[in-house]
N, C-alpha and C. Protein backbone atom coordinates (compact mmCIF):
# COMPACT_ATOMS: atom_id res chain seq x y z
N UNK A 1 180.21 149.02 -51.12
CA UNK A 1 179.22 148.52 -50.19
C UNK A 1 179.80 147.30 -49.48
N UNK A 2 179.61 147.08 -48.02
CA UNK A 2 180.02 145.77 -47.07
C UNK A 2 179.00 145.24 -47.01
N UNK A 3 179.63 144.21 -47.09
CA UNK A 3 178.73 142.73 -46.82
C UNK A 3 178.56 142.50 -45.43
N UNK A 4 177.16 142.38 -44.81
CA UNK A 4 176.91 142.02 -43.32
C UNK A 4 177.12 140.61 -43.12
N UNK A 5 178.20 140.26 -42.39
CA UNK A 5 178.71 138.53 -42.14
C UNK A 5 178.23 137.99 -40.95
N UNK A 6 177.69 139.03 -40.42
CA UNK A 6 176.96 138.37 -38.59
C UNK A 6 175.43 139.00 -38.46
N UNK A 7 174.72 138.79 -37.84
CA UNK A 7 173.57 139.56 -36.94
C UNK A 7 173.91 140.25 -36.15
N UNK A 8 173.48 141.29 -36.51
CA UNK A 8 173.64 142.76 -35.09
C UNK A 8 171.72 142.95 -34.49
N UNK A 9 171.91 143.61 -33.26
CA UNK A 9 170.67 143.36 -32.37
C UNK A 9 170.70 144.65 -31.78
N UNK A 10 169.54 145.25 -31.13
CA UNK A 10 170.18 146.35 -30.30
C UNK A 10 169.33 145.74 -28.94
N UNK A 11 169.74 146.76 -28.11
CA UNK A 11 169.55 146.51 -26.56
C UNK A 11 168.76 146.96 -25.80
N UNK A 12 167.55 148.09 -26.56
CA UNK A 12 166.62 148.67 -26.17
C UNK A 12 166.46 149.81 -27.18
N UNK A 13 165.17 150.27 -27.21
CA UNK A 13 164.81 151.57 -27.73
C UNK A 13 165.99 152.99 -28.21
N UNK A 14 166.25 152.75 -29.39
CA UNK A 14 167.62 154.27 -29.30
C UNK A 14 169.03 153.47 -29.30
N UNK A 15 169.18 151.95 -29.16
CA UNK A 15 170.31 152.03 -28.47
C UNK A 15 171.46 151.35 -29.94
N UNK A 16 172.33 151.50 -29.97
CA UNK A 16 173.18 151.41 -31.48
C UNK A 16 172.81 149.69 -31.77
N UNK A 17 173.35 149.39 -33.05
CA UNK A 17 173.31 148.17 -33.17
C UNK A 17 174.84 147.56 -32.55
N UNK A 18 174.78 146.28 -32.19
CA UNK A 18 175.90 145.42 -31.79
C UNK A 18 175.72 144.28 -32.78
N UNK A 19 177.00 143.48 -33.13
CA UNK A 19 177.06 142.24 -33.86
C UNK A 19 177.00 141.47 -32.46
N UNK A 20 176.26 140.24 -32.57
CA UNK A 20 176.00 138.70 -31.83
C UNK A 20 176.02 137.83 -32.48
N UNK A 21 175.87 136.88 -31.77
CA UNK A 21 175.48 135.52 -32.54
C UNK A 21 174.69 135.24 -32.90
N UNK A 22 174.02 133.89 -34.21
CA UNK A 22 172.98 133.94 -34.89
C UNK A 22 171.90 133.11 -33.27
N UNK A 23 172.01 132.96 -32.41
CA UNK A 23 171.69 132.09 -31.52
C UNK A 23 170.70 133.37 -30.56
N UNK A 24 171.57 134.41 -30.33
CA UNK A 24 171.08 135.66 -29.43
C UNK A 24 170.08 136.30 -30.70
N UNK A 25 170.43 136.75 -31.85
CA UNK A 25 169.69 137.47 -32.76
C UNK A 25 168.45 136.42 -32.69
N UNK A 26 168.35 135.05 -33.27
CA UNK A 26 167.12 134.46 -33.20
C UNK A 26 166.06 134.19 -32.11
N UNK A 27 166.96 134.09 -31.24
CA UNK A 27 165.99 134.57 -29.85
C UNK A 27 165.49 135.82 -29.51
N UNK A 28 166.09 136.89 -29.90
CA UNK A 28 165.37 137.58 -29.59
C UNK A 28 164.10 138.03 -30.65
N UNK A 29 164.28 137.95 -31.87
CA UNK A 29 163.43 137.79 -32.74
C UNK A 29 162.30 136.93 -32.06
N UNK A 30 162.38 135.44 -31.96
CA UNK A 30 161.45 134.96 -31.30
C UNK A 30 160.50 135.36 -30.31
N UNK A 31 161.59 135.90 -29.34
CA UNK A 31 160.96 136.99 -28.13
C UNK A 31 159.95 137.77 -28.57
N UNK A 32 160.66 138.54 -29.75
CA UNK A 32 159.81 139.73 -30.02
C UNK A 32 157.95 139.20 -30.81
N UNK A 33 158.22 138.36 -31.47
CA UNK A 33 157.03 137.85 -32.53
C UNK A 33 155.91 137.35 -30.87
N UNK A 34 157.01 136.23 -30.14
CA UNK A 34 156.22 135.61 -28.84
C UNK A 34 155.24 136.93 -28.13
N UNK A 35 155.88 137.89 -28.01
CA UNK A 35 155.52 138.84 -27.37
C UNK A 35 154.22 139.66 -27.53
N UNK A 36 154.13 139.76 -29.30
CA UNK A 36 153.39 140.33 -29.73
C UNK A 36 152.25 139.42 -29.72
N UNK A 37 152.34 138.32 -30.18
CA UNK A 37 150.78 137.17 -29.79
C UNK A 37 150.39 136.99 -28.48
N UNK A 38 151.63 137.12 -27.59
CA UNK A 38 150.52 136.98 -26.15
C UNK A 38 150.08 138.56 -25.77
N UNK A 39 150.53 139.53 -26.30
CA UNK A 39 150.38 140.86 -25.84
C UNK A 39 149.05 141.25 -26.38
N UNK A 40 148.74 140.91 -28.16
CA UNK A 40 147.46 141.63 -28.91
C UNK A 40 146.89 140.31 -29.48
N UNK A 41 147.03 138.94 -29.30
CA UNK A 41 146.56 138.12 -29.72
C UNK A 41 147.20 137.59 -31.49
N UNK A 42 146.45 136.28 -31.75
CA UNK A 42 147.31 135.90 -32.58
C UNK A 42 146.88 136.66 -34.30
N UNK A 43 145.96 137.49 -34.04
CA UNK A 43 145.34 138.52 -34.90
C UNK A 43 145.98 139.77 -35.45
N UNK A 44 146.77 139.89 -34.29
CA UNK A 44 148.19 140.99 -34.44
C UNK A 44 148.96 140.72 -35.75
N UNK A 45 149.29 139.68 -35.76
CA UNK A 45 149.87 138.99 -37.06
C UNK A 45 149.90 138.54 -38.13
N UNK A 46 150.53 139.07 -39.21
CA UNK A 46 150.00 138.53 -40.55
C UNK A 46 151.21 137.91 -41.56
N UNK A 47 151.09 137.19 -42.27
CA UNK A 47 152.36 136.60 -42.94
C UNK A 47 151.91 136.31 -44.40
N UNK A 48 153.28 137.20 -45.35
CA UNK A 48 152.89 136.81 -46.68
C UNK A 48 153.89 135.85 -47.10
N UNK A 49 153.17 135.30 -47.84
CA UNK A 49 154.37 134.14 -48.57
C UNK A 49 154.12 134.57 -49.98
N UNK A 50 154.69 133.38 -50.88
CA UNK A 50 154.98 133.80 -52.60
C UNK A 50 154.09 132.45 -53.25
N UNK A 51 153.13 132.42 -54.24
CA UNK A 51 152.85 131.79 -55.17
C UNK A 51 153.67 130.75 -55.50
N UNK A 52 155.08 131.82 -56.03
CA UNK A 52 155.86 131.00 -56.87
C UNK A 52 157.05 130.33 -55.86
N UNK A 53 156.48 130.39 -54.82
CA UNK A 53 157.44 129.30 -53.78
C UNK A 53 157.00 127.75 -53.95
N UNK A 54 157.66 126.87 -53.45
CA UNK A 54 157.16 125.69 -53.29
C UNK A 54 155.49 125.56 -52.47
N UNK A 55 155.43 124.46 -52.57
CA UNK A 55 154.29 123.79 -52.05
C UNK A 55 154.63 123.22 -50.82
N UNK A 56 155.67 122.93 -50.23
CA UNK A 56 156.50 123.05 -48.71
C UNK A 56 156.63 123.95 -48.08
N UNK A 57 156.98 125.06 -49.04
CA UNK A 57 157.64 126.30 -48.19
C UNK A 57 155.88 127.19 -47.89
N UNK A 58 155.14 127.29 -48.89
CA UNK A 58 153.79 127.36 -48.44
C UNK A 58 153.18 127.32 -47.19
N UNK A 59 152.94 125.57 -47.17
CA UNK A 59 152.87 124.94 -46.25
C UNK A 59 153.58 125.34 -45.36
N UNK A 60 154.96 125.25 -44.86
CA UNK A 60 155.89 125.79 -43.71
C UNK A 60 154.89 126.57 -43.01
N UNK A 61 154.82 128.05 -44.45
CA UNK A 61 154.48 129.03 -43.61
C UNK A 61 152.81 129.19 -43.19
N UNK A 62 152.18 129.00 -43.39
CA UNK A 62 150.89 128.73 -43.05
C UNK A 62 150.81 127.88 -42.04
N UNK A 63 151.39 126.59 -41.89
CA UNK A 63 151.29 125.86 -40.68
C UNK A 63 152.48 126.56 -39.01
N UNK A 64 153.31 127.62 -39.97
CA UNK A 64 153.84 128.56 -38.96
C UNK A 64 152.96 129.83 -38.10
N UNK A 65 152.06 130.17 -38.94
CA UNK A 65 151.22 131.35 -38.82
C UNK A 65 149.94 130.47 -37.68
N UNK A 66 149.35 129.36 -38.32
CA UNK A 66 148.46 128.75 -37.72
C UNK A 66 148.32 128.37 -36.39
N UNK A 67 149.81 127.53 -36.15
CA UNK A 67 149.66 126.95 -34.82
C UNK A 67 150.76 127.63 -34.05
N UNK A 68 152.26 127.95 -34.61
CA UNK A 68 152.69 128.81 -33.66
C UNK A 68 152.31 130.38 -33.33
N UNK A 69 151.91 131.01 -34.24
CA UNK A 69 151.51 132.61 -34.56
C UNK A 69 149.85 132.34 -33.49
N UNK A 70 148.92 131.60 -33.91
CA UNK A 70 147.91 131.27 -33.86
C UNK A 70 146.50 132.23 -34.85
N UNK A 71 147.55 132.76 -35.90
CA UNK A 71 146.75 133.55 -36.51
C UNK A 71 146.01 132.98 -37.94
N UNK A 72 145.30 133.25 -38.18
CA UNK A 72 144.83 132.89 -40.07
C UNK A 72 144.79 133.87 -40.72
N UNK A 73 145.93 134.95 -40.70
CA UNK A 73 146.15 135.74 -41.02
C UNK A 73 147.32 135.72 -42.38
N UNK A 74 147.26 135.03 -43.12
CA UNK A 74 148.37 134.23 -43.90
C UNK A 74 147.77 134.36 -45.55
N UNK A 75 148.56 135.27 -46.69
CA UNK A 75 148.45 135.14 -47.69
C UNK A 75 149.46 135.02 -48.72
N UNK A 76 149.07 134.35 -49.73
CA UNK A 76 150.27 133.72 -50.36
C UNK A 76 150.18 133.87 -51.95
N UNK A 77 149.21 134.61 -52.20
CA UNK A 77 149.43 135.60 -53.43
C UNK A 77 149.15 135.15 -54.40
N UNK A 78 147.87 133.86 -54.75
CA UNK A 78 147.84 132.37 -55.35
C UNK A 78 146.98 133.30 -56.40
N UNK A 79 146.47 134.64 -56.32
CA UNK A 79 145.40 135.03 -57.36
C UNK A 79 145.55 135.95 -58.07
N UNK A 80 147.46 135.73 -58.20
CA UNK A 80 148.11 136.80 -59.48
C UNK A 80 148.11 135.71 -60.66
């Protein structure tokens, strides 16, 4: 088995993967998440996090979901 050492992206619908930079891969990621909240609202979106994560990383993500996502769509698994 190979180890993936870069981000690969593709270029549309069907089209192969390419390796880029972590700079092009995160933007377009961004693109894509941006896209989906202004397209179906921030309801479209949901984000799980872990219990057994920190109390930062929690936080991170909930205050990620909240104000950039704009969703309250955010669970974190606190009632295992």
């Amino acid at each position: 088995m190979q180890r993936i050492t870069v981000p690969y992206v593709r270029d549309g619908r069907g089209a192969p993967l390419r390796p880029t930079s972590w700079d092009e891969a995160l933007g377009k990621a961004a693109a894509g998440l941006r896209a989906v909240r202004d397209t179906h609202g921030g309801q479209a979106f949901g984000l799980f996090s872990c219990s057994k994560s920190t109390n930062e990383m929690n936080f991170a993500a909930q205050k990620f979901a909240r104000v950039v996502m704009r969703s309250n769509n955010i669970d974190s698994c606190n009632r295992t």
